[in-house]
C-alpha atoms as a PDB file:
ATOM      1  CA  UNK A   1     121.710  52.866  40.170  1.00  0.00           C
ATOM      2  CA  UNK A   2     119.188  50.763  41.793  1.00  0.00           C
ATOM      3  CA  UNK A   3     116.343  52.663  39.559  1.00  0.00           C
ATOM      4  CA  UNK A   4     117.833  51.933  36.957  1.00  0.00           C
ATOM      5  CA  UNK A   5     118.322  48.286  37.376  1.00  0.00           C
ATOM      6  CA  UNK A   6     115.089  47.900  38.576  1.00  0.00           C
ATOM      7  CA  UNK A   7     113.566  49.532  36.055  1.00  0.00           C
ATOM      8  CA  UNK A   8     115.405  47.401  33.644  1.00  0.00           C
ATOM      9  CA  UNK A   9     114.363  44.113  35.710  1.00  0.00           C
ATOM     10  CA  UNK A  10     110.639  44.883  35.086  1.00  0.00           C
ATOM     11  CA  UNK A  11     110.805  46.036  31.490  1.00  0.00           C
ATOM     12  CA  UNK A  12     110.262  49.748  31.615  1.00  0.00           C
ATOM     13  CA  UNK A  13     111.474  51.801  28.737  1.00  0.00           C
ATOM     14  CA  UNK A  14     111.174  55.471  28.456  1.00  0.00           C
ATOM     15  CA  UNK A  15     110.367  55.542  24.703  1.00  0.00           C
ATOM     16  CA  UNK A  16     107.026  53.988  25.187  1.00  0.00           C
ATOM     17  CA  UNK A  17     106.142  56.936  27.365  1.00  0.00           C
ATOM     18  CA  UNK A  18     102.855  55.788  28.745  1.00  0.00           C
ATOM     19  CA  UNK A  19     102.227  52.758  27.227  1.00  0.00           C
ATOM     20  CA  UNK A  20     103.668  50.566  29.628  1.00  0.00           C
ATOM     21  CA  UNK A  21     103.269  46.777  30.085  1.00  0.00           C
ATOM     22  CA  UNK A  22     101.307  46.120  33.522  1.00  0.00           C
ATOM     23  CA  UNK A  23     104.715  44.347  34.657  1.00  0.00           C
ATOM     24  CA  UNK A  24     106.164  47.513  34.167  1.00  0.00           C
ATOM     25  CA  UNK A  25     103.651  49.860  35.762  1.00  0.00           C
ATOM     26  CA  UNK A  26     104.314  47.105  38.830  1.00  0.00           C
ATOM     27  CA  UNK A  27     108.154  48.518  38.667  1.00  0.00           C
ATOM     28  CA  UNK A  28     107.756  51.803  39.006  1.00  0.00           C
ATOM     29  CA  UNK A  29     105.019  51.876  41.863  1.00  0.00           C
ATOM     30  CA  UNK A  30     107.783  49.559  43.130  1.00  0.00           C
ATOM     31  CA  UNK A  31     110.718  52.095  43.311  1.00  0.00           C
ATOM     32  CA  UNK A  32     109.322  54.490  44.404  1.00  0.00           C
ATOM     33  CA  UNK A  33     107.711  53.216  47.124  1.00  0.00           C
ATOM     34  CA  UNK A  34     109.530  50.276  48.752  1.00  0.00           C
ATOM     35  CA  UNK A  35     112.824  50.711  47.705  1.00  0.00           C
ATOM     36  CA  UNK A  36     113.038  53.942  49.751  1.00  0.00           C
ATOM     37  CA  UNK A  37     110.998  52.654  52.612  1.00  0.00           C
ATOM     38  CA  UNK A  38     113.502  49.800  52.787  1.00  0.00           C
ATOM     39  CA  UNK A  39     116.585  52.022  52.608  1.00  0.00           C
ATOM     40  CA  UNK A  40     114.453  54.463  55.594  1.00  0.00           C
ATOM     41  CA  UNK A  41     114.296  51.793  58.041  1.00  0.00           C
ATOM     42  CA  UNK A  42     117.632  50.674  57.420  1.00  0.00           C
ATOM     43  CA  UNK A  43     118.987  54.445  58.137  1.00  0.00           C
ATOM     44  CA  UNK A  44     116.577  54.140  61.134  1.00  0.00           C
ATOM     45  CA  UNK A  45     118.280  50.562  62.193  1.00  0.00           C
ATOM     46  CA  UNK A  46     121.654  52.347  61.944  1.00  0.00           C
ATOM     47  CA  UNK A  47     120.765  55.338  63.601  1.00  0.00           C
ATOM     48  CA  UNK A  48     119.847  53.389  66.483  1.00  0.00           C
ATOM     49  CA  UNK A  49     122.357  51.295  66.781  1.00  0.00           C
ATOM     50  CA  UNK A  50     125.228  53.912  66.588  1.00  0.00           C
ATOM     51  CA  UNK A  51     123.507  56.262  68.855  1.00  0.00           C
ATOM     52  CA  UNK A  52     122.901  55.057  72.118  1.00  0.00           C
ATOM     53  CA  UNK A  53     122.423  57.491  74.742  1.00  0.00           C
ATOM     54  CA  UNK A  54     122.653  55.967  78.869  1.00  0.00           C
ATOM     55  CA  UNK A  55     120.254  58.098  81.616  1.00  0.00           C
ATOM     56  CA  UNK A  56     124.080  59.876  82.171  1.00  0.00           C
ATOM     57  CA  UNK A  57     124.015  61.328  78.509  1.00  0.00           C
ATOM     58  CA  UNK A  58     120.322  62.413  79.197  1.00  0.00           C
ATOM     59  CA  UNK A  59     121.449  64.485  81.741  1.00  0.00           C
ATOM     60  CA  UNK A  60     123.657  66.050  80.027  1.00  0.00           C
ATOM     61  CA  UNK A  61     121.666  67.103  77.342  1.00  0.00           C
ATOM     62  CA  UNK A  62     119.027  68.182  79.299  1.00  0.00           C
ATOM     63  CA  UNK A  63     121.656  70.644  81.412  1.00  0.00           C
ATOM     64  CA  UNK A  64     123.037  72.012  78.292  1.00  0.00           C
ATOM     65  CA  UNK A  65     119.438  72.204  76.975  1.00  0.00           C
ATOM     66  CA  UNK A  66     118.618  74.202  80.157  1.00  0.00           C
ATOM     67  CA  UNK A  67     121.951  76.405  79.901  1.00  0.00           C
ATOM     68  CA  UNK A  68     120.951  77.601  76.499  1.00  0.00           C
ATOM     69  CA  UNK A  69     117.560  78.720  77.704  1.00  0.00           C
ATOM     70  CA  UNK A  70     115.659  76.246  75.160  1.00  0.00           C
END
């Protein structure tokens, strides 16, 4: 959904096949390379906001860690 509205922002149509407008040629670098950077770093911002581990929870890990023989 967000392709396709971007695309649509920046003029890109399909039927022209490679004869794209510059503007256009602009959109597509643009999806696919800073819309998904944008939505990785805000899964990484998430990620480390939900999963916050203390020394205790270290310690844990590593124990079950050295349990399993890894």
């Amino acid at each position: 959904l967000i392709f396709a509205f971007a695309w649509g922002f920046f003029g890109y149509e399909p039927a022209k096949g490679p004869n794209q407008t510059d503007l256009a040629k602009f959109g597509l670098q643009f999806t696919m390379s800073i819309i998904p950077f944008v939505i990785t770093i805000i899964g990484i911002g998430i990620f480390i906001i939900m999963y916050q581990i203390d020394q205790e929870g270290a310690l844990a890990n590593k124990r079950k860690l050295l349990e399993l023989g890894i």
